[in-house]
C-alpha atoms as a PDB file:
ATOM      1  CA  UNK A   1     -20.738  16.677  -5.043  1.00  0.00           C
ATOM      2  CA  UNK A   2     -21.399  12.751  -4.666  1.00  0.00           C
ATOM      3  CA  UNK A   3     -19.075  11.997  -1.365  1.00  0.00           C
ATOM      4  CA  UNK A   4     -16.246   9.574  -2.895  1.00  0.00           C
ATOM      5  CA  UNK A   5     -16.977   5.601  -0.989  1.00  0.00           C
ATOM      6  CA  UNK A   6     -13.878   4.356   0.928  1.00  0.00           C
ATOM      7  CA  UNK A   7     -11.958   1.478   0.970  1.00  0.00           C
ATOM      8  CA  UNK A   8     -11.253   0.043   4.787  1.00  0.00           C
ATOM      9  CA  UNK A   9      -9.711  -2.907   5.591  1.00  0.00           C
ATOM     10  CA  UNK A  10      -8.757  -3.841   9.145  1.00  0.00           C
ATOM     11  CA  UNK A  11      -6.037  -6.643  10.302  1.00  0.00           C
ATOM     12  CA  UNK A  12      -4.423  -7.840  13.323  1.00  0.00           C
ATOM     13  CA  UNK A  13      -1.127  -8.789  14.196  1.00  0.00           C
ATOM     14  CA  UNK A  14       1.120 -10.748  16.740  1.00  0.00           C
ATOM     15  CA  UNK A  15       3.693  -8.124  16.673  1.00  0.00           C
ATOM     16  CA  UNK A  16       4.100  -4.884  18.985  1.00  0.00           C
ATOM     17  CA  UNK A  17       3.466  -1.180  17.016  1.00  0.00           C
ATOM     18  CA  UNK A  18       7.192  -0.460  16.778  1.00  0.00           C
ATOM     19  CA  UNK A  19       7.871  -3.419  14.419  1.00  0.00           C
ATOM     20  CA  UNK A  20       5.251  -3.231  12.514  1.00  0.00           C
ATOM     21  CA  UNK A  21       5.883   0.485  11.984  1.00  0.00           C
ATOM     22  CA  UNK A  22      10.123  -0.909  10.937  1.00  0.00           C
ATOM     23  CA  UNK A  23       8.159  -2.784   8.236  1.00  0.00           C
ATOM     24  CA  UNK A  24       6.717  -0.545   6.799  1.00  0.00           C
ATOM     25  CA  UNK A  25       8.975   2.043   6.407  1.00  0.00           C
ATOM     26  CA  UNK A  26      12.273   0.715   5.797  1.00  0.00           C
ATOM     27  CA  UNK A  27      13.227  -0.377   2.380  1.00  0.00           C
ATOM     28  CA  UNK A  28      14.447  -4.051   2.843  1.00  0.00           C
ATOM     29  CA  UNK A  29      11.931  -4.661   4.657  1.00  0.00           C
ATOM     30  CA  UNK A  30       9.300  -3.528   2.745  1.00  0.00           C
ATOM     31  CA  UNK A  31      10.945  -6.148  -0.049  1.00  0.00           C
ATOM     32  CA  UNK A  32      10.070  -8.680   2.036  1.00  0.00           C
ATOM     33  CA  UNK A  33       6.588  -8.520   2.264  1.00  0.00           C
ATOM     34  CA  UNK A  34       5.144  -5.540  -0.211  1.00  0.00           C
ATOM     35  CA  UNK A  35       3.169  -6.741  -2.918  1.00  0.00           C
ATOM     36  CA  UNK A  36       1.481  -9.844  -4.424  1.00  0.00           C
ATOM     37  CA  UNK A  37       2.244 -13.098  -3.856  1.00  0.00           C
ATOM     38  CA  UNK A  38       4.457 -14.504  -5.853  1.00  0.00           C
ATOM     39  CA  UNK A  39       6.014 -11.615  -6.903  1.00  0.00           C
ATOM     40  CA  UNK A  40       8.972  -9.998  -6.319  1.00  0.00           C
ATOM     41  CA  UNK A  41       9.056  -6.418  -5.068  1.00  0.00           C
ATOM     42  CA  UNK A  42      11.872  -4.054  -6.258  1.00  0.00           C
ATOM     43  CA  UNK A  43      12.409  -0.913  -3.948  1.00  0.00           C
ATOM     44  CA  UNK A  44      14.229   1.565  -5.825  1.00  0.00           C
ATOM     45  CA  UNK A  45      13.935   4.969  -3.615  1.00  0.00           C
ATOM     46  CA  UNK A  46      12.164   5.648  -0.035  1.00  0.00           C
ATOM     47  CA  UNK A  47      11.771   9.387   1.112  1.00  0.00           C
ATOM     48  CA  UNK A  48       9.680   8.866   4.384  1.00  0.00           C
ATOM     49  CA  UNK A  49       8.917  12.295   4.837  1.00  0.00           C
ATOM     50  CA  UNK A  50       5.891  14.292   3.754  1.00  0.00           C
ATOM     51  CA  UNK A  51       6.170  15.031  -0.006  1.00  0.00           C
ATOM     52  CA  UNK A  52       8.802  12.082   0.230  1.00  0.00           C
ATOM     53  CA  UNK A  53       8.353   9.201  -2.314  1.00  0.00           C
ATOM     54  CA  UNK A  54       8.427   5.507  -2.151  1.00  0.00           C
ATOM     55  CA  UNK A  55       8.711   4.290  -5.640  1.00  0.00           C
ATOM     56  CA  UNK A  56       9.102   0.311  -6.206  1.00  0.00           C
ATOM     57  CA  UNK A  57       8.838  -2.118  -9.130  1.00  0.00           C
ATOM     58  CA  UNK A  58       6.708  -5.875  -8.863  1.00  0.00           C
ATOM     59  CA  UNK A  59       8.131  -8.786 -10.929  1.00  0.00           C
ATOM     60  CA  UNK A  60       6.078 -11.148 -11.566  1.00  0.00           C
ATOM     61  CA  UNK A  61       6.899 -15.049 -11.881  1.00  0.00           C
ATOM     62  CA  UNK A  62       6.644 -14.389 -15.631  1.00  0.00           C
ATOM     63  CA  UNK A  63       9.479 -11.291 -15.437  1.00  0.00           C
ATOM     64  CA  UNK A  64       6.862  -8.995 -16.514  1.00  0.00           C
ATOM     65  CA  UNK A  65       7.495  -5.412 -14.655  1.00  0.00           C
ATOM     66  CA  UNK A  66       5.137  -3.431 -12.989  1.00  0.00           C
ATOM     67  CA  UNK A  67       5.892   0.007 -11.055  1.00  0.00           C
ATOM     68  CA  UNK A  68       4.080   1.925  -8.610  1.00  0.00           C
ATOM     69  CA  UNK A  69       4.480   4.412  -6.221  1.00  0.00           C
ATOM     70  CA  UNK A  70       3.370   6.485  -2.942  1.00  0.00           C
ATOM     71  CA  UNK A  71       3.900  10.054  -2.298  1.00  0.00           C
ATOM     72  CA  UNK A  72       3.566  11.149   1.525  1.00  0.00           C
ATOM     73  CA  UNK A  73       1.712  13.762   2.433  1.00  0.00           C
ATOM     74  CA  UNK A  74       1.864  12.688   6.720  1.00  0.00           C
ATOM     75  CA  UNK A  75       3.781  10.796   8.747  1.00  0.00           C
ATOM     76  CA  UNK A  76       3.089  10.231  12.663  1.00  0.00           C
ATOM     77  CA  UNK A  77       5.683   8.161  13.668  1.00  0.00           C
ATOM     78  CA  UNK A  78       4.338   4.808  14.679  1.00  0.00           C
ATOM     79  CA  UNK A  79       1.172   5.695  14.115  1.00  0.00           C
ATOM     80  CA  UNK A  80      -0.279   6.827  11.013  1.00  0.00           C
ATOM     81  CA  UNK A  81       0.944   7.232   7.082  1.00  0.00           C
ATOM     82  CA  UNK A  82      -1.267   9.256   4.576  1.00  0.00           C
ATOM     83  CA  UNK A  83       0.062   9.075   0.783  1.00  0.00           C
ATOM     84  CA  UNK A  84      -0.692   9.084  -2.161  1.00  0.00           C
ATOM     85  CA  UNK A  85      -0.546   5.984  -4.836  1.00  0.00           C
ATOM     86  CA  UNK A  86      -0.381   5.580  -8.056  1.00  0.00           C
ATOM     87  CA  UNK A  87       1.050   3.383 -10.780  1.00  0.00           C
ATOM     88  CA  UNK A  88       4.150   4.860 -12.377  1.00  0.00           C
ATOM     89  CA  UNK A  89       6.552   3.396 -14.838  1.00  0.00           C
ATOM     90  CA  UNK A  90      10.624   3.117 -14.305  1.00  0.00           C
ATOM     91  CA  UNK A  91      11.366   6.345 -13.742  1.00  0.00           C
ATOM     92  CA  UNK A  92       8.555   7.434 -10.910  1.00  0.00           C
ATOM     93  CA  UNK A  93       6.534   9.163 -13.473  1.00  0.00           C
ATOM     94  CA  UNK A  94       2.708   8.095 -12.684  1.00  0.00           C
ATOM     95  CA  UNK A  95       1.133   6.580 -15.510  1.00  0.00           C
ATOM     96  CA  UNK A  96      -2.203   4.895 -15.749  1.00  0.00           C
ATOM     97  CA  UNK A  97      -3.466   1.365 -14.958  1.00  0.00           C
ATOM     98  CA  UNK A  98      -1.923  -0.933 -17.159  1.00  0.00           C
ATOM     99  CA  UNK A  99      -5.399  -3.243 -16.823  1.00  0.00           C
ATOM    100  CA  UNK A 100      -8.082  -0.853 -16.729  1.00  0.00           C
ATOM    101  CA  UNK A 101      -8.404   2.503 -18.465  1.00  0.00           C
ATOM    102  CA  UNK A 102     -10.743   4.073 -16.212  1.00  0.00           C
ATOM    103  CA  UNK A 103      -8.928   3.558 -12.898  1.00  0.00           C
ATOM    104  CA  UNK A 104      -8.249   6.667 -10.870  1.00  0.00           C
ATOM    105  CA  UNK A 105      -4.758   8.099 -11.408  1.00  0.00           C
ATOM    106  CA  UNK A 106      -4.717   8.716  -7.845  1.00  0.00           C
ATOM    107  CA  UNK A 107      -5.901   6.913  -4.646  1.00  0.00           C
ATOM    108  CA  UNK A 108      -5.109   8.575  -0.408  1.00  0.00           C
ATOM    109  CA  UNK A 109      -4.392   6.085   1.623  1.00  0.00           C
ATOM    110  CA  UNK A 110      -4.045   6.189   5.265  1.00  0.00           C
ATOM    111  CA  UNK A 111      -2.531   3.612   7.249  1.00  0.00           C
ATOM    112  CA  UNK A 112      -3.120   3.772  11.146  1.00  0.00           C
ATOM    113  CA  UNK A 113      -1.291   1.441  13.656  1.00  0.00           C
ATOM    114  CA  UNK A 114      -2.544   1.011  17.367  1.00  0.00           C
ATOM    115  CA  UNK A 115      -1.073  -1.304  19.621  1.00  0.00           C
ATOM    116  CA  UNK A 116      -3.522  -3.789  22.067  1.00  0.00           C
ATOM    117  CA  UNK A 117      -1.909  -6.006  24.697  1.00  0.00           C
ATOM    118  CA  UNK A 118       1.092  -6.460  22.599  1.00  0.00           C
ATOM    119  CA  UNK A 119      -0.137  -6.637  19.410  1.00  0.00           C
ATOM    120  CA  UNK A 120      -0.958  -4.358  16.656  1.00  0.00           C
ATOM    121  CA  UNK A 121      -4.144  -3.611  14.899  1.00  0.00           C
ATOM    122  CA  UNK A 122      -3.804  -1.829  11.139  1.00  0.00           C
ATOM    123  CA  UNK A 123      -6.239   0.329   9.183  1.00  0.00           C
ATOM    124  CA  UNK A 124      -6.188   0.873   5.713  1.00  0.00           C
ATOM    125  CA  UNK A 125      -8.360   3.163   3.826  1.00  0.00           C
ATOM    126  CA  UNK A 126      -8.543   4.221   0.545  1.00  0.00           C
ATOM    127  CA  UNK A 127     -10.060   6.706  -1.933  1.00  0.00           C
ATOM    128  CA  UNK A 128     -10.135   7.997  -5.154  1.00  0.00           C
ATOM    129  CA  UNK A 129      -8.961  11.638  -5.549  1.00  0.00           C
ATOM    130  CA  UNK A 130      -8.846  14.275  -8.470  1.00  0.00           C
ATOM    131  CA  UNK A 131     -10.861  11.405 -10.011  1.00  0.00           C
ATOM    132  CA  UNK A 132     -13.928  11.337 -12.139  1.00  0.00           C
ATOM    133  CA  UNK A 133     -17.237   9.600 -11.267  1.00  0.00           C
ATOM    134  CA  UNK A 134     -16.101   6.938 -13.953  1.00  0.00           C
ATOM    135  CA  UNK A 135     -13.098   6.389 -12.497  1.00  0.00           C
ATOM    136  CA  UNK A 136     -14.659   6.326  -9.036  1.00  0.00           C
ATOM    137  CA  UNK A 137     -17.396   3.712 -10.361  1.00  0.00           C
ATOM    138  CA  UNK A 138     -14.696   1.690 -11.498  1.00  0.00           C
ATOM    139  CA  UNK A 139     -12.466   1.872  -7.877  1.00  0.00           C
ATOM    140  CA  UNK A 140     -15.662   1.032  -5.982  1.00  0.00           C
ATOM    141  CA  UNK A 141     -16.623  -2.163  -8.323  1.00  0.00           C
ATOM    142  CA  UNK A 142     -13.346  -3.542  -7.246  1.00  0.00           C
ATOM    143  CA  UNK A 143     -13.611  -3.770  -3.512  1.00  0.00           C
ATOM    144  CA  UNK A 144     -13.843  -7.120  -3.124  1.00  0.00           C
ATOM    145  CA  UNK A 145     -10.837  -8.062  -5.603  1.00  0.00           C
ATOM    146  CA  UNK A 146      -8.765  -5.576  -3.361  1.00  0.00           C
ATOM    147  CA  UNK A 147      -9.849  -6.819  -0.098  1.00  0.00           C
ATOM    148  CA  UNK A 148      -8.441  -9.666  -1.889  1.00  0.00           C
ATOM    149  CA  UNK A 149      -5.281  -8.298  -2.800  1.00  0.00           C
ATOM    150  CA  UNK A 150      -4.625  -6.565   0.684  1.00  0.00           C
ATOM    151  CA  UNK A 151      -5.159 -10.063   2.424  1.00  0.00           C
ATOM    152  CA  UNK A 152      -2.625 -11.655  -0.047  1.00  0.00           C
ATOM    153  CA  UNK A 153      -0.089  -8.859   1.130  1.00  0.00           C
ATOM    154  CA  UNK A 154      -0.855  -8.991   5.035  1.00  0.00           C
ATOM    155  CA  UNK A 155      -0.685 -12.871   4.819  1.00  0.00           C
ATOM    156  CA  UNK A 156       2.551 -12.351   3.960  1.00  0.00           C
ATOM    157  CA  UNK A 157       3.104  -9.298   6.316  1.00  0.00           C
ATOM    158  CA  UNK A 158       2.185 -12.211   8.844  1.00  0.00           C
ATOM    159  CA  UNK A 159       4.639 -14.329   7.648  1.00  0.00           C
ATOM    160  CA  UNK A 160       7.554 -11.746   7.547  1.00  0.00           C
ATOM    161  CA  UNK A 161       6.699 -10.388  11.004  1.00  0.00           C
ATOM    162  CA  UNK A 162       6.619 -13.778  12.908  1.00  0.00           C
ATOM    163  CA  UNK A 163      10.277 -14.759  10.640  1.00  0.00           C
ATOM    164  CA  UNK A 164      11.907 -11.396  11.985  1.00  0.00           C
ATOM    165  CA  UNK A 165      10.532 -12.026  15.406  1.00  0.00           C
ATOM    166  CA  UNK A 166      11.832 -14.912  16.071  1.00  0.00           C
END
C-alpha cells in the first residue's frame, strides 16, 4: 500500500495558545474567521468532543451555499484537534465535492498549537482517508491551491485575533 502524501502547513501568531485555542473552538468565534474570504461562515452545531461534530455553511458574495463539516475523533485541550472533514449538505449528511468528482470524501486533519515566548505556532496536516488512489491523485494535485486557501483563512485568523486582543 502506496503511503497516502500529507498536507502541512505551518503559521505563526501574535497571540498566546489559550486564545488561539477560544478561536477555534467556540462557535462565534469560529464565524469570525472560518472560511474564505469574502464569505460568510454559518455555524449551525459544535460538539467539541471526540465523535462530536462541527457542521457549518459558507455563503458566498453571490448567496450561493456551501456546507461542510468536521467530525472529532481527539481533542487535547489547547493543544491538538484531530477530525475528520468533509463536505456535507444542510442537514450534516456528507456529500461529495461540489467542484470535483474525484475528491476524497474524507480528509484527517490535525491541528497542533504550541506556544513560543507568547505567541503561538499552528500545524495543520491533512490526508486523504478511506480514499482511492484517484481520489488521492486528485488531493495531492491541489496542494498549492490549498496552501492557498489556508493562508486566505489564517490572514483572517490574524486579523480576528489582533481585533479580539485589543
Amino acid at each position: 500500500m502506496e503511503e497516502k502524501k500529507e498536507l502541512k502547513i505551518t503559521r505563526e501568531f501574535d497571540a498566546p495558545r489559550d486564545l488561539v485555542w477560544e478561536v477555534h473552538t467556540t462557535p462565534e468565534h469560529m464565524a469570525r474567521w472560518w472560511g474564505p474570504k469574502g464569505f460568510k461562515t454559518l455555524v449551525t452545531k459544535m460538539d467539541l468532543r471526540p465523535g462530536g461534530i462541527f457542521h457549518y455553511g459558507m455563503e458566498a458574495p453571490d448567496g450561493t451555499k456551501m456546507w461542510g463539516r468536521f467530525v472529532y475523533r481527539e481533542i487535547v485541550p489547547k493543544e491538538k484537534m484531530v477530525f475528520v472533514v468533509s463536505f456535507s449538505d444542510e442537514n450534516g449528511g456528507v456529500t461529495a465535492n461540489p467542484y470535483s468528482k474525484t475528491w476524497p470524501l474524507e480528509t484527517l486533519n490535525t491541528v497542533t498549537l504550541e506556544e513560543r515566548n507568547g505567541k503561538t505556532i499552528l500545524t495543520i496536516t491533512g490526508h486523504p482517508i478511506n480514499s482511492t488512489p484517484e481520489q488521492d491523485q486528485e488531493f495531492y494535485a491541489a496542494f498549492a491551491g490549498m496552501n492557498q486557501g489556508f493562508k486566505g483563512t489564517y490572514d483572517q485568523l490574524e486579523a480576528y485575533l489582533a481585533e479580539v486582543s485589543a
